[in-house]
Protein backbone atom coordinates (compact mmCIF):
# COMPACT_ATOMS: atom_id res chain seq x y z
CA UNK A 1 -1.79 24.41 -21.41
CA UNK A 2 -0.17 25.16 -24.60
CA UNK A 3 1.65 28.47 -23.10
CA UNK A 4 3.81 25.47 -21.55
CA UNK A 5 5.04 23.94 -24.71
CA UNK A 6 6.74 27.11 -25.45
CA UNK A 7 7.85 28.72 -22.10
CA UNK A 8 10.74 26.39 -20.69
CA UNK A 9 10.39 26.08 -16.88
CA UNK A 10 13.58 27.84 -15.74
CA UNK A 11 12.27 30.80 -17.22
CA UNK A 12 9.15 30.43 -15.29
CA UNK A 13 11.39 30.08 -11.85
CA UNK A 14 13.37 33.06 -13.20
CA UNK A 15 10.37 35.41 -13.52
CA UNK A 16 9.28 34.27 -9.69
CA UNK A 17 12.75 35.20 -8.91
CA UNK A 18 13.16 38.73 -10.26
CA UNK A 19 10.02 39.66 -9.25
CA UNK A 20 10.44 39.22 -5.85
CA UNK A 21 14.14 40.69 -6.13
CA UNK A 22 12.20 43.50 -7.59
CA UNK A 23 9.76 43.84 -4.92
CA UNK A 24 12.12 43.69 -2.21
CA UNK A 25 14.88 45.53 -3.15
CA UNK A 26 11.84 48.66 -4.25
CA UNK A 27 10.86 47.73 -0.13
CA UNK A 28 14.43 47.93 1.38
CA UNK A 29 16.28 50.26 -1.50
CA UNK A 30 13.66 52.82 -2.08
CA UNK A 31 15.92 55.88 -0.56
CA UNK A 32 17.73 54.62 -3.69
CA UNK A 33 15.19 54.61 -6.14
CA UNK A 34 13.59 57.61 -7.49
CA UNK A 35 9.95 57.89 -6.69
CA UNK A 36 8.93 58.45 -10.15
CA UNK A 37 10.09 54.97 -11.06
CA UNK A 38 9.52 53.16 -7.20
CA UNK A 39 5.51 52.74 -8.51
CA UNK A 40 5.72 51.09 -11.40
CA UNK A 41 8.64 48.68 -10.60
CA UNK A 42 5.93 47.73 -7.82
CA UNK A 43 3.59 47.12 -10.33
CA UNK A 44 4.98 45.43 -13.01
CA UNK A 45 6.69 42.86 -10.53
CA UNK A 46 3.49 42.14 -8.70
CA UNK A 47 2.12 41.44 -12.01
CA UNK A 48 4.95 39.53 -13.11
CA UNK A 49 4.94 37.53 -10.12
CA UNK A 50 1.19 37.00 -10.07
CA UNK A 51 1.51 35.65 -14.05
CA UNK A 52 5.08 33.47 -12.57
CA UNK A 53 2.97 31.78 -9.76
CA UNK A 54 0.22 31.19 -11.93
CA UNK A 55 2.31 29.19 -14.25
CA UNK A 56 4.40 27.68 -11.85
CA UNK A 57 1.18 26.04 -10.69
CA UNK A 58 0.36 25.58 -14.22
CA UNK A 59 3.30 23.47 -14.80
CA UNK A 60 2.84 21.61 -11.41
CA UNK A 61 -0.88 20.71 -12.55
CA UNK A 62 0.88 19.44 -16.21
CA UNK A 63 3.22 17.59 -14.38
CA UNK A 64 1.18 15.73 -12.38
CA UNK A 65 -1.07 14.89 -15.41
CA UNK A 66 1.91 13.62 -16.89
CA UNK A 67 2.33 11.12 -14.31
CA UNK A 68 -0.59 10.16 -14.00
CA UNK A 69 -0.61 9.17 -18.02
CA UNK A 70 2.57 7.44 -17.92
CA UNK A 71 1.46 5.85 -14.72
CA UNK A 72 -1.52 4.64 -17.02
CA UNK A 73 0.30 3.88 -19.95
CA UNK A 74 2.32 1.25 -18.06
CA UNK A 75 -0.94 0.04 -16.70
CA UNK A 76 -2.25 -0.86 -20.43
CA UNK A 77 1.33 -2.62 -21.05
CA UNK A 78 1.03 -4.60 -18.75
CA UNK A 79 -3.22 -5.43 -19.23
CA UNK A 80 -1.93 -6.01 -23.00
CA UNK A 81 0.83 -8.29 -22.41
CA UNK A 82 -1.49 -10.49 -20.11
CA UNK A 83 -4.05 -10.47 -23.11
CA UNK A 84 -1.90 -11.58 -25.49
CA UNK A 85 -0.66 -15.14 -22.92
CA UNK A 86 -4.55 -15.24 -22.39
CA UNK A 87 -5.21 -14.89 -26.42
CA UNK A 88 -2.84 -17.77 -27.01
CA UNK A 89 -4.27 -19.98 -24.00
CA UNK A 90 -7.97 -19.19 -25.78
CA UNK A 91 -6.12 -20.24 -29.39
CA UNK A 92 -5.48 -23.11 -27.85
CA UNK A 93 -8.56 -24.68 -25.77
CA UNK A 94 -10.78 -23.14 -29.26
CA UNK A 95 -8.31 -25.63 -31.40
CA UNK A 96 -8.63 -28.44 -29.25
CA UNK A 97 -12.07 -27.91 -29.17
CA UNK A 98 -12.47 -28.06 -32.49
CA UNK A 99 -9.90 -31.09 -32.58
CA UNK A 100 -12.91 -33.25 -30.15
CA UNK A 101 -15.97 -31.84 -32.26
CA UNK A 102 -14.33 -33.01 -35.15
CA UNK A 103 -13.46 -36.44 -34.25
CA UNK A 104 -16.76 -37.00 -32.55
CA UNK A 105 -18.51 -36.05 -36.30
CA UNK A 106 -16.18 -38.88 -37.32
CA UNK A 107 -17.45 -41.39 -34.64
CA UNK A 108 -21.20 -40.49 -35.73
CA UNK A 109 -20.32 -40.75 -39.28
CA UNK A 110 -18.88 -44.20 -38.83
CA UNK A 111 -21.70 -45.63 -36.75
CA UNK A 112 -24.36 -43.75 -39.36
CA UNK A 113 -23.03 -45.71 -42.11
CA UNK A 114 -23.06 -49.21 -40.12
CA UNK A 115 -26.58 -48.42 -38.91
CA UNK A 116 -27.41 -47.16 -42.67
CA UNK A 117 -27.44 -51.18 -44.00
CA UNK A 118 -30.63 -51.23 -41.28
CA UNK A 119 -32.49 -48.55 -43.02
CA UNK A 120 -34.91 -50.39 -45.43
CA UNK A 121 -36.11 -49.27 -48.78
CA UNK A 122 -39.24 -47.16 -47.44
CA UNK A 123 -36.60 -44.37 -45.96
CA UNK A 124 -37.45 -45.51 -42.08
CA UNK A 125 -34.96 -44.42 -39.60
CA UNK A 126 -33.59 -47.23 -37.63
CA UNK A 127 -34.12 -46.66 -33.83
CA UNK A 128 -30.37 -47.88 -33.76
CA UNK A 129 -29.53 -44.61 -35.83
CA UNK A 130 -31.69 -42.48 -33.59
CA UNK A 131 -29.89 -43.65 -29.96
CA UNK A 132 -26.92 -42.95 -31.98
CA UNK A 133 -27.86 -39.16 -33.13
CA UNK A 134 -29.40 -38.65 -29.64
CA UNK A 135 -26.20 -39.87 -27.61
CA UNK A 136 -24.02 -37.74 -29.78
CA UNK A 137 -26.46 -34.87 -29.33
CA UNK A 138 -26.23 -35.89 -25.26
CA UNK A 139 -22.56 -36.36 -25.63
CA UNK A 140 -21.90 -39.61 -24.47
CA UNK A 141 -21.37 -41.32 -27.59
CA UNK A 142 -17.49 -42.56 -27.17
């Protein structure tokens, strides 16, 4: 409630207080109090109270939000600090993953060009060339 940001609590506790003060003293004093003015103390600390409680429970209802976000908020620290060690552990198995894939192109590329003297003039593939390309493909080619 926005009311809150401007209304600090102890004043909220204060109002509760008076208001019942008021209340009970119009209850137990009222052979002091004039009658003209008994009424509307009644009044205006019932209301008083009755706006007091409702923004004592106000602020109990912010509070508890409040906890509940920073309960939340150390939730997503902790989620974002194990991301980042699994980022790094991702970084790593993609790079070394690229590392194989890279020196498996240089296997086939070796074993292409050693199979290429078999390739004749008429642009025939070598069945040498194609066990290579379909062991590589298969992965067994180391």
């Amino acid at each position: 409630m926005w009311i809150l940001n401007f209304i600090p609590d102890f004043i909220i506790h204060l109002g509760v207080l008076i208001s019942v003060a008021a209340l009970l003293a119009t209850v137990f004093l009222n052979q002091f109090i004039p009658p003209l003015y008994e009424m509307p103390i009644k009044i205006l600390a019932i209301v008083v109270l009755a706006a007091s409680l409702w923004l004592e429970g106000a602020s109990a209802n912010q509070e508890s939000w409040m906890a509940k976000v920073t309960e939340l908020e150390a939730k997503i620290r902790v989620a974002e600090e194990k991301s980042a060690v699994v980022n790094t552990q991702i970084e790593y198995k993609f790079v070394d993953r690229v590392k194989v894939v890279r020196d498996t192109q240089v296997v086939i590329q070796e074993k292409i060009v050693q199979v290429e003297k078999i390739v004749d003039a008429k642009c025939d593939v070598a069945p040498e060339a194609i066990d290579i390309l379909n062991r590589a493909a298969a992965g067994g080619l180391q």
